[in-house]
N, C-alpha and C. Protein backbone atom coordinates (compact mmCIF):
# COMPACT_ATOMS: atom_id res chain seq x y z
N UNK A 1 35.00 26.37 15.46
CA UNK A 1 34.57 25.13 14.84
C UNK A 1 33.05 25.14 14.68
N UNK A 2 32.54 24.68 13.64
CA UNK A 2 31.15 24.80 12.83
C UNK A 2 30.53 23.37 13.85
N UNK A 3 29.56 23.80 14.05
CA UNK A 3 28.85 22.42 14.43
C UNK A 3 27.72 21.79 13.23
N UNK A 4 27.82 20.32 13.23
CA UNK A 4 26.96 20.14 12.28
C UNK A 4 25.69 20.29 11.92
N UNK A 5 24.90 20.74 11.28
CA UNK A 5 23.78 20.61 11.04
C UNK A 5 22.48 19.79 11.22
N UNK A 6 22.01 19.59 12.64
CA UNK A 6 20.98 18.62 12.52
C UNK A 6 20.28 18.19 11.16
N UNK A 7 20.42 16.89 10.32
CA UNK A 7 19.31 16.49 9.52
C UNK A 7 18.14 16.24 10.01
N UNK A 8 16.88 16.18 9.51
CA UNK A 8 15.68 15.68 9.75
C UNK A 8 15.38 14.97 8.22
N UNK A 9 15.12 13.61 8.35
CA UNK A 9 14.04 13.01 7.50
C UNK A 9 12.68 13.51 7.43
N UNK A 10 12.49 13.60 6.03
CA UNK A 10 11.11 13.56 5.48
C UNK A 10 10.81 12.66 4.63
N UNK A 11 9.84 12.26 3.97
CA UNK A 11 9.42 11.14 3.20
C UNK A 11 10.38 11.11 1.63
N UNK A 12 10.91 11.77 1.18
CA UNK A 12 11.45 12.07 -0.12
C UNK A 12 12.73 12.39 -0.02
N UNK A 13 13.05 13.22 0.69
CA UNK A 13 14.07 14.14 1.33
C UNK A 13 14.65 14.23 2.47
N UNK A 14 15.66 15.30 2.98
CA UNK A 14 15.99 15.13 4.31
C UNK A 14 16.15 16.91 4.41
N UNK A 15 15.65 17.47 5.54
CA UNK A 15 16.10 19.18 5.38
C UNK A 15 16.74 19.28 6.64
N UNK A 16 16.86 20.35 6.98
CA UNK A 16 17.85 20.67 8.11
C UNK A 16 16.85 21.91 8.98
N UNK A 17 17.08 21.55 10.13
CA UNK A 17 16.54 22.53 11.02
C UNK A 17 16.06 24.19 10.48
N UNK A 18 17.26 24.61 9.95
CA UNK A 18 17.06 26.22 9.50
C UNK A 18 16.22 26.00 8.41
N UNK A 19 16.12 24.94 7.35
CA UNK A 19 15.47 25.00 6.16
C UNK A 19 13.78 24.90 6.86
N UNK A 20 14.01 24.31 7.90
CA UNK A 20 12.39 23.11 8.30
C UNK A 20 11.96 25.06 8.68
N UNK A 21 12.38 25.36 9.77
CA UNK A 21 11.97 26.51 9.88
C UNK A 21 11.99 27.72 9.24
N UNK A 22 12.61 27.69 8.04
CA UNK A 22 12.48 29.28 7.46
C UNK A 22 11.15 28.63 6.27
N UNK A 23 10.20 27.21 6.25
CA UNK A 23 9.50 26.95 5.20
C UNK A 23 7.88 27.66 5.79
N UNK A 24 7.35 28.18 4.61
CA UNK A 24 6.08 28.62 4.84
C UNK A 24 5.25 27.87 5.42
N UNK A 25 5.46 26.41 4.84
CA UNK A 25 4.42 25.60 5.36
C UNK A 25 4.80 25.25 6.65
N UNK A 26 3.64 24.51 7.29
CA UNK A 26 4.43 23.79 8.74
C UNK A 26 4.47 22.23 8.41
N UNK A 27 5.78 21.74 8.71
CA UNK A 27 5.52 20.90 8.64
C UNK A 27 6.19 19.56 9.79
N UNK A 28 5.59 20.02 10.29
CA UNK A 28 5.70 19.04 12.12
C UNK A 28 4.73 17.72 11.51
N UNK A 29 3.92 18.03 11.35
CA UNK A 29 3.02 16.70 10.49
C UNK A 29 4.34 15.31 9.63
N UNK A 30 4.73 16.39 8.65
CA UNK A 30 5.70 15.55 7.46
C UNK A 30 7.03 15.07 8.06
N UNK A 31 7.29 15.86 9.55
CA UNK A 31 8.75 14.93 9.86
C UNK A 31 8.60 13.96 10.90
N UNK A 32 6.91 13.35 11.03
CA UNK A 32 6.87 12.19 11.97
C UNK A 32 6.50 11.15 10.50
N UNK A 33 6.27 11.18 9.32
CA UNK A 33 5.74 10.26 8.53
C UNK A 33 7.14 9.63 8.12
N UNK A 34 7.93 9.50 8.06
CA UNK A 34 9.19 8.09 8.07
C UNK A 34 8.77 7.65 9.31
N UNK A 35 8.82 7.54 10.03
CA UNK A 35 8.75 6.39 11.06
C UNK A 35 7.10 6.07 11.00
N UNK A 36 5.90 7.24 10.82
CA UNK A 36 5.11 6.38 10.85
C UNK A 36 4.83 5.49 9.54
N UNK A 37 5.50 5.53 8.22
CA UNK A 37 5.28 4.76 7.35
C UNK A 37 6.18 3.25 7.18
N UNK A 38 7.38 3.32 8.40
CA UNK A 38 7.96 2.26 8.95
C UNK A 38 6.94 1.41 9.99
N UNK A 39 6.27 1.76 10.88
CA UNK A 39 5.73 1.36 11.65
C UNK A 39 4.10 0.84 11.10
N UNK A 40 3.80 1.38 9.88
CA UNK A 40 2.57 0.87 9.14
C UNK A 40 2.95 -0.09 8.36
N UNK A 41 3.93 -0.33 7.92
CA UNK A 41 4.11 -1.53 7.12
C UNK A 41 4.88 -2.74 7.35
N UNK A 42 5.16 -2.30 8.55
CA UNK A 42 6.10 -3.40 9.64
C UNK A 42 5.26 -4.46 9.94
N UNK A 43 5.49 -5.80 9.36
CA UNK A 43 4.90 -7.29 10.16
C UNK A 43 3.86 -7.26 9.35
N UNK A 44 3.60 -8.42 8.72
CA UNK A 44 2.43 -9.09 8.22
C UNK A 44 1.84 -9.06 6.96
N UNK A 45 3.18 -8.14 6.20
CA UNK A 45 2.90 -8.07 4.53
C UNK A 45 2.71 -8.83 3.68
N UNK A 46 3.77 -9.72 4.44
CA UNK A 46 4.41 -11.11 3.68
C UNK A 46 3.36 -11.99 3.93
N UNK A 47 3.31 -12.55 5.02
CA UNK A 47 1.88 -12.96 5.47
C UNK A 47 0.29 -13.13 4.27
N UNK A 48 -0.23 -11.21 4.37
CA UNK A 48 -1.46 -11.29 3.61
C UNK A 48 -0.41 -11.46 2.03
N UNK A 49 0.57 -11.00 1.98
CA UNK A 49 0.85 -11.18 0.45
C UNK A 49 0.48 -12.82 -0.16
N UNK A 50 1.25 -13.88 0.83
CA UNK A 50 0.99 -15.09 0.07
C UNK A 50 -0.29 -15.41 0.00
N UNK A 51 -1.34 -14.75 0.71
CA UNK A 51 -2.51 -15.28 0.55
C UNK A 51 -3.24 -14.74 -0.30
N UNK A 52 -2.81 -14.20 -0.51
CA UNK A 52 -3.72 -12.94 -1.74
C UNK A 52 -3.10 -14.08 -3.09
N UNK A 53 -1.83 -14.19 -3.44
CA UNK A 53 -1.36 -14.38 -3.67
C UNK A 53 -1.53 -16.42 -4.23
N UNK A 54 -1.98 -16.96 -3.36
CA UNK A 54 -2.70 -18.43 -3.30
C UNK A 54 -1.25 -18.90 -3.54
N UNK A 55 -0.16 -19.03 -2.60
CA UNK A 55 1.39 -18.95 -2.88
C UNK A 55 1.18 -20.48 -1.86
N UNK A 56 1.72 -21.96 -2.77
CA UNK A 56 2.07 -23.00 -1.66
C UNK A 56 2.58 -23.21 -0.16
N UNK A 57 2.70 -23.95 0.51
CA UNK A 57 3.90 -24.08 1.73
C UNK A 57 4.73 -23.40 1.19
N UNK A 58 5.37 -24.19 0.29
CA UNK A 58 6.74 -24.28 0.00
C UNK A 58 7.40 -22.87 -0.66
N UNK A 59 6.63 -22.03 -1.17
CA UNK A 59 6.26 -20.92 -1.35
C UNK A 59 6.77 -19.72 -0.28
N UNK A 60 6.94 -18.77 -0.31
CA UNK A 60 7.78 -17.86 0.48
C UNK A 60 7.62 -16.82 -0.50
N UNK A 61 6.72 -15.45 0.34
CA UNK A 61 6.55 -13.78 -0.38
C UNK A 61 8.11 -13.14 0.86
N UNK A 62 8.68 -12.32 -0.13
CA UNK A 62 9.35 -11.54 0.35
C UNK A 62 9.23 -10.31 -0.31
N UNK A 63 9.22 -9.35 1.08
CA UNK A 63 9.27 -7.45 0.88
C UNK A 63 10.37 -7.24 -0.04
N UNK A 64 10.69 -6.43 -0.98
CA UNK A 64 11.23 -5.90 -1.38
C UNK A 64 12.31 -4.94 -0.52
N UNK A 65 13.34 -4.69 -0.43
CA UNK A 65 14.22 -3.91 0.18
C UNK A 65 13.13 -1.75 0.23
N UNK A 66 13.67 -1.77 1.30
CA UNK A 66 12.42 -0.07 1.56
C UNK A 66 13.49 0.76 0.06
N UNK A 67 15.01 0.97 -0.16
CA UNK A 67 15.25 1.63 -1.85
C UNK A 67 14.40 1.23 -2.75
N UNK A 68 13.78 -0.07 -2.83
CA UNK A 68 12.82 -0.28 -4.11
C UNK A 68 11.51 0.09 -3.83
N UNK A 69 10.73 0.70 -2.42
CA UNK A 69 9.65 1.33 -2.46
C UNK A 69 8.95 2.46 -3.61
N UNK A 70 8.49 3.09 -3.78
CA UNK A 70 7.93 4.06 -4.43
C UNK A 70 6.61 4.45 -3.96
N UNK A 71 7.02 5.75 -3.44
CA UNK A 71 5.95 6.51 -2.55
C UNK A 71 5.74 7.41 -3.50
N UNK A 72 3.71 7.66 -3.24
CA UNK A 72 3.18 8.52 -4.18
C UNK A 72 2.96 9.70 -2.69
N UNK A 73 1.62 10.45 -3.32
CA UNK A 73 1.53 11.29 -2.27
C UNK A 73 0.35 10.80 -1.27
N UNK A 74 -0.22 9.89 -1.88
CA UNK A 74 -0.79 8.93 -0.85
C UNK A 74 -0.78 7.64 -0.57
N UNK A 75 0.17 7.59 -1.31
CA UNK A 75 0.07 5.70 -1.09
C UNK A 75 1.63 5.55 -1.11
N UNK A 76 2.14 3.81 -0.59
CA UNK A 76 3.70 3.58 -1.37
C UNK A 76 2.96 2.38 -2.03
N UNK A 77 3.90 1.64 -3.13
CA UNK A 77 4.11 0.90 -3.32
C UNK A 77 5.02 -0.31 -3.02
N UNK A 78 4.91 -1.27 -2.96
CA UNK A 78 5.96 -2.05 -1.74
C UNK A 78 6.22 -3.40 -2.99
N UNK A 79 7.55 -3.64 -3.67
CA UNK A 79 7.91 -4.71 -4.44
C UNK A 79 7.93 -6.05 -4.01
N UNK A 80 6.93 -6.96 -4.26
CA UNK A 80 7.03 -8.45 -3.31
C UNK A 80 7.46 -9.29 -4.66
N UNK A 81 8.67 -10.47 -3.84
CA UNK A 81 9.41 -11.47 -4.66
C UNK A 81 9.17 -12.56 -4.01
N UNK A 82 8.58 -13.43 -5.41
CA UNK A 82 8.10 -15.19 -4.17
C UNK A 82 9.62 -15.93 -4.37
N UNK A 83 10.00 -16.92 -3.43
CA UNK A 83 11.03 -17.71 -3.48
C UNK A 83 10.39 -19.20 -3.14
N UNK A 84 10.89 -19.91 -3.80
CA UNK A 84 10.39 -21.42 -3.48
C UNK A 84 11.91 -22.13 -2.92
N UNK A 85 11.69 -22.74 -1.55
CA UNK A 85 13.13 -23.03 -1.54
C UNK A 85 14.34 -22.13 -1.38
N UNK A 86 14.13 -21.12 -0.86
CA UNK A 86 15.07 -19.88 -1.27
C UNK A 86 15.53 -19.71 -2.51
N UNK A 87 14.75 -20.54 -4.00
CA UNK A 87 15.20 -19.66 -5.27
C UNK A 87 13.99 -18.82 -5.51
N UNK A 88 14.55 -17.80 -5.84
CA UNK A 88 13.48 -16.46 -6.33
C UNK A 88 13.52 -16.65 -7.94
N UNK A 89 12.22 -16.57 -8.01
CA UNK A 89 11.37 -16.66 -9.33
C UNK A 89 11.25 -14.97 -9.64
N UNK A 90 12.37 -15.00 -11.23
CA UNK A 90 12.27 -13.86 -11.29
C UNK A 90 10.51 -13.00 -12.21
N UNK A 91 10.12 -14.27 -12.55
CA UNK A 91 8.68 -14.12 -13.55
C UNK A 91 7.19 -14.19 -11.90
N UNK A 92 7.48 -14.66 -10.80
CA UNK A 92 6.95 -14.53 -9.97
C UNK A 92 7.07 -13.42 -9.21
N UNK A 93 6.34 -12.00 -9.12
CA UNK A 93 6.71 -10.61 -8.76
C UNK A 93 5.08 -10.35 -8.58
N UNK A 94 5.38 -9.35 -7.28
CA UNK A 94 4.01 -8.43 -7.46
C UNK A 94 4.44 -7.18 -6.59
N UNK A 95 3.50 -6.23 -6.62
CA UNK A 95 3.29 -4.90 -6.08
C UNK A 95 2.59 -4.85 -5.26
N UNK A 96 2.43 -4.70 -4.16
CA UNK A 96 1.23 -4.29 -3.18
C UNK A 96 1.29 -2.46 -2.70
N UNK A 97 0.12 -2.24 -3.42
CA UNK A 97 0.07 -0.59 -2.60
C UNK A 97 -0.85 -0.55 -1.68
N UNK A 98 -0.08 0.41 -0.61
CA UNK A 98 -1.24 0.73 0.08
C UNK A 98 -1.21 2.11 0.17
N UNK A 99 -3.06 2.51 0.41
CA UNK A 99 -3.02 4.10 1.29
C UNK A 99 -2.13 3.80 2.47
N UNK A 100 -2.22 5.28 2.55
CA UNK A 100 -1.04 6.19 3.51
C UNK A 100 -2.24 6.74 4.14
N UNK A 101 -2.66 6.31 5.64
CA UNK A 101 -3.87 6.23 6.93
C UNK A 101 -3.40 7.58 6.87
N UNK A 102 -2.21 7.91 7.48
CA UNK A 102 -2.06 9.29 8.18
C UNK A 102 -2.01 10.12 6.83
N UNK A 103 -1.79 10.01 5.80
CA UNK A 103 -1.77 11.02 4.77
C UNK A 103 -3.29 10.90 4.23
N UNK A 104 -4.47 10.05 4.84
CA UNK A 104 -5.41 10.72 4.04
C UNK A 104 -6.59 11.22 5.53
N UNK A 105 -5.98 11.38 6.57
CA UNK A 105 -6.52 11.44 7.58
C UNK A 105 -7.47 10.69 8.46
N UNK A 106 -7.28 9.80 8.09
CA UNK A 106 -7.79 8.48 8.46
C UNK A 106 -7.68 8.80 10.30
N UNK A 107 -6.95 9.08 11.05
CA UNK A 107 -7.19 9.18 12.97
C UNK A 107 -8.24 10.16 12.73
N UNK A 108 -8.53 11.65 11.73
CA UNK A 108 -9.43 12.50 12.19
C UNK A 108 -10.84 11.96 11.89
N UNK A 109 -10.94 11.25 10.91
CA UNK A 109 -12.06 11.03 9.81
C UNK A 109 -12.22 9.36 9.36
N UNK A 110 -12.54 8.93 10.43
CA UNK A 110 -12.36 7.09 10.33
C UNK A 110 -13.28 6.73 9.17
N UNK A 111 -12.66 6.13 8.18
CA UNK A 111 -13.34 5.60 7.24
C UNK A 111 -12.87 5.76 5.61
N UNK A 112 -12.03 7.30 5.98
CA UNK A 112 -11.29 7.53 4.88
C UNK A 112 -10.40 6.30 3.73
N UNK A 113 -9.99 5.76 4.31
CA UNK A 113 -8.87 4.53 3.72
C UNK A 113 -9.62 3.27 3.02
N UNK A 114 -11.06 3.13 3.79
CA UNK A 114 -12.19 2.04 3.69
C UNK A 114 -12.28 2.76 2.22
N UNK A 115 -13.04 3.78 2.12
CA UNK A 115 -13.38 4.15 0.99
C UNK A 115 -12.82 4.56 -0.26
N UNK A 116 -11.13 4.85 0.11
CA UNK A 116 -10.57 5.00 -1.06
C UNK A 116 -10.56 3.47 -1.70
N UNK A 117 -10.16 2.27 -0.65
CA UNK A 117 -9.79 1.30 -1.09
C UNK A 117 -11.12 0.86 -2.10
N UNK A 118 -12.34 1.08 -1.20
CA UNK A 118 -13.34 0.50 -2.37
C UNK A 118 -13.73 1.03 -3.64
N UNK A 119 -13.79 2.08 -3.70
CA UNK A 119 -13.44 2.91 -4.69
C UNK A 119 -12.54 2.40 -5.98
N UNK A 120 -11.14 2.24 -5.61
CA UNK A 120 -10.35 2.14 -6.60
C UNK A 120 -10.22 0.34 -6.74
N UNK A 121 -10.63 -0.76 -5.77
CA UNK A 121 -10.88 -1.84 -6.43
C UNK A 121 -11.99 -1.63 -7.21
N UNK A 122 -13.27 -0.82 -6.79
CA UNK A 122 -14.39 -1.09 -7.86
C UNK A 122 -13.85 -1.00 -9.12
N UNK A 123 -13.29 0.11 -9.56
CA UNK A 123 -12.71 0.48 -10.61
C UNK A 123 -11.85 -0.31 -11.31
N UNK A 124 -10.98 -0.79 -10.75
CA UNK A 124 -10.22 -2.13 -11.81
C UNK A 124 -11.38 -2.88 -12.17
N UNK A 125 -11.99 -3.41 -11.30
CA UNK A 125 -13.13 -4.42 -11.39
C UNK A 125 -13.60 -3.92 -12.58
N UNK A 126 -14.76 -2.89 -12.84
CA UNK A 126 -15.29 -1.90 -13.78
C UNK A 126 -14.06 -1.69 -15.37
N UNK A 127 -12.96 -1.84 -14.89
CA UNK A 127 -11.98 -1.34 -15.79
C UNK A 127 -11.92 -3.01 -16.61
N UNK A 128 -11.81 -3.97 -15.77
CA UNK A 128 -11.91 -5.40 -16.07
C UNK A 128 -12.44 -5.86 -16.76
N UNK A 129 -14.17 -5.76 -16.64
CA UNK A 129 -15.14 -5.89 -17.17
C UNK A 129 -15.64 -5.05 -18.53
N UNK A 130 -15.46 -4.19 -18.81
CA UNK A 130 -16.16 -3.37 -19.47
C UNK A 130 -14.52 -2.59 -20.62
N UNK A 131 -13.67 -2.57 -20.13
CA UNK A 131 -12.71 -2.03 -21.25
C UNK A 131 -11.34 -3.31 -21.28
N UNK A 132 -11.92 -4.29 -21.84
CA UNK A 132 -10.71 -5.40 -21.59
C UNK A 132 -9.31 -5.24 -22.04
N UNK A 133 -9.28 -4.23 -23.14
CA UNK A 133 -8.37 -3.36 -23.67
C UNK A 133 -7.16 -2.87 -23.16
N UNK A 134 -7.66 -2.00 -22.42
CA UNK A 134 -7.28 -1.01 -21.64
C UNK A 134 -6.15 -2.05 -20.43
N UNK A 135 -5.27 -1.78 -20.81
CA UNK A 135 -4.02 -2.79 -19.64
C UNK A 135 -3.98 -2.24 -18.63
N UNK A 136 -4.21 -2.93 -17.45
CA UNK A 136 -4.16 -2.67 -15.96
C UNK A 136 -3.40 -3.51 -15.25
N UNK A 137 -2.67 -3.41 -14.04
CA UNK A 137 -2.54 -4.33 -13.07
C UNK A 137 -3.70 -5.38 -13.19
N UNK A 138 -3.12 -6.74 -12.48
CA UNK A 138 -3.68 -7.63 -11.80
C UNK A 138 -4.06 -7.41 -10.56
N UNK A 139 -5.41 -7.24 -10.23
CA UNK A 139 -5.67 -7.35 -8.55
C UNK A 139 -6.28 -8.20 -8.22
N UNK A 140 -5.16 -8.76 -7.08
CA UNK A 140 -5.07 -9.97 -6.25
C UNK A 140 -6.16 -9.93 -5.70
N UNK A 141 -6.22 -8.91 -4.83
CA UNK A 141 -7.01 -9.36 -3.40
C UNK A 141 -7.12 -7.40 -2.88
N UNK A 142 -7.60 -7.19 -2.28
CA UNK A 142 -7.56 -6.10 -1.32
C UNK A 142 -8.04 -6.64 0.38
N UNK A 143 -7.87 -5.84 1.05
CA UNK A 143 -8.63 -5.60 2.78
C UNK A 143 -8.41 -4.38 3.24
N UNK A 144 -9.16 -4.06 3.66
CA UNK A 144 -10.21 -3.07 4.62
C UNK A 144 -9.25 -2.86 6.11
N UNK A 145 -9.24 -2.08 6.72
CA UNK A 145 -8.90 -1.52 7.92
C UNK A 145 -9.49 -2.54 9.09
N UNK A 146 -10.49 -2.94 8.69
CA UNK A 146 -11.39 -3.36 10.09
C UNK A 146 -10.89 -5.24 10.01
N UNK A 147 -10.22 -5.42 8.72
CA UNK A 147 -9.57 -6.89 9.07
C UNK A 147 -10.32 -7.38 7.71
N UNK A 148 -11.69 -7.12 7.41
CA UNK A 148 -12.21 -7.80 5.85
C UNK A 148 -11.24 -7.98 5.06
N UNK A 149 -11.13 -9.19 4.19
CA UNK A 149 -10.42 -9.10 2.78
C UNK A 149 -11.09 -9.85 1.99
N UNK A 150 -10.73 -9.44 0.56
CA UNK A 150 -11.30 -10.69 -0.54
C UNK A 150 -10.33 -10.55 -1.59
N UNK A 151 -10.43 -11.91 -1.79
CA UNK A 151 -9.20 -12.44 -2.47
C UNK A 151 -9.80 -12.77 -3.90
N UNK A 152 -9.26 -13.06 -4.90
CA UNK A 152 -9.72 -14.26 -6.08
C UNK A 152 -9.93 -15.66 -5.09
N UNK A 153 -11.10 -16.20 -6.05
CA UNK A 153 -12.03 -17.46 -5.11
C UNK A 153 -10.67 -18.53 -5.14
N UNK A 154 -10.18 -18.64 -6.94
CA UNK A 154 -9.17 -19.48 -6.70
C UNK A 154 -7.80 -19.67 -5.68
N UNK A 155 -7.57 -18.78 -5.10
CA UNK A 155 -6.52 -18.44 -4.36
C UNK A 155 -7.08 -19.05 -2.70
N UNK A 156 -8.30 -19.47 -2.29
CA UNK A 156 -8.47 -19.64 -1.26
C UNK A 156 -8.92 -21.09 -1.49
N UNK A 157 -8.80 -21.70 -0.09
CA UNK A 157 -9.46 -23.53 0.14
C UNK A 157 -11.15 -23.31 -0.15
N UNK A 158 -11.29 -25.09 -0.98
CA UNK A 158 -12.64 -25.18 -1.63
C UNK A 158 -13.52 -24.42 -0.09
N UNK A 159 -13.11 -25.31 1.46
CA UNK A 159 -14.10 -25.43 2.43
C UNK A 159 -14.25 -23.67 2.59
N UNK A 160 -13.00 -22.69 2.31
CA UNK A 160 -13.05 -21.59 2.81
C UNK A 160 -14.46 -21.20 1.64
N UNK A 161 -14.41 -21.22 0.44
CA UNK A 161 -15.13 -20.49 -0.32
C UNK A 161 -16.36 -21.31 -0.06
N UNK A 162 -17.03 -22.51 0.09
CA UNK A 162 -18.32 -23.03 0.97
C UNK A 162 -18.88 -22.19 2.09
N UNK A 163 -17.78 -22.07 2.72
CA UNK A 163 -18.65 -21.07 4.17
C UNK A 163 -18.65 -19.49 3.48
């Protein structure tokens, strides 16, 4: 009798022990990133989403199911649906991406993630301003690793944007 084949998850895929080891590359790194990309996006999406978001009480962001994710090679994308009342507004939708800490080495090289993020908001910003043309996402809001965020002014209380 055959015994089964240990699977291992990887981010895309799933390989099997003999495959993981007969691959050139190593990749002990790539079969801890499912759980750590579970454990990075676990708690508090929903949260910064409505605020980014300038979403009422009554208002409710929900995650998208993890099948509707879409992972790049550094970032996922994560599908958010507002519900008012528990009806979901199907014209009320957004995307939140984030870098991927451990895929851009962010534990070796602290700062990495800070800078992609500013980087590629400057750039919508820049893309905003200067090629109005040119169709882009809407960006809400971004934040920073260290807890900073900035939102659109409208999306926050008059007293918040005073101080």
């Amino acid at each position: 009798m055959t015994q089964p084949k240990p699977i291992l998850p990887l981010l895309r895929c799933k390989t099997t022990l003999k495959s993981a080891l007969e691959e050139e590359d190593d990749i002990l790194l790539e079969l801890g990133y499912p759980e750590q990309r579970i454990d990075f996006v676990r708690g508090g999406i929903e949260k910064i989403a409505s605020y980014h978001l300038g979403l009422s009480a009554s208002e409710t962001c929900q995650v998208g199911s993890f099948t509707e994710w879409v992972h790049g090679s550094f970032n996922v994308c994560i599908p958010l649906y507002v519900t008012k009342q528990g009806q979901q507004y199907p014209e009320k939708r957004a995307l939140i991406r984030f870098p991927l800490p451990y895929k851009l080495g962010e534990s070796r090289n602290p700062g990495n993630v800070d800078e992609k993020l500013r980087s590629e908001a400057a750039a919508f910003i820049w893309m905003r301003e200067n090629c109005p043309e040119v169709p882009i996402p809407q960006l809400w809001g971004f934040g920073l690793v260290g807890g900073e965020c900035f939102t659109k002014p409208q999306n926050v209380s008059l007293r918040t944007r005073l101080l």
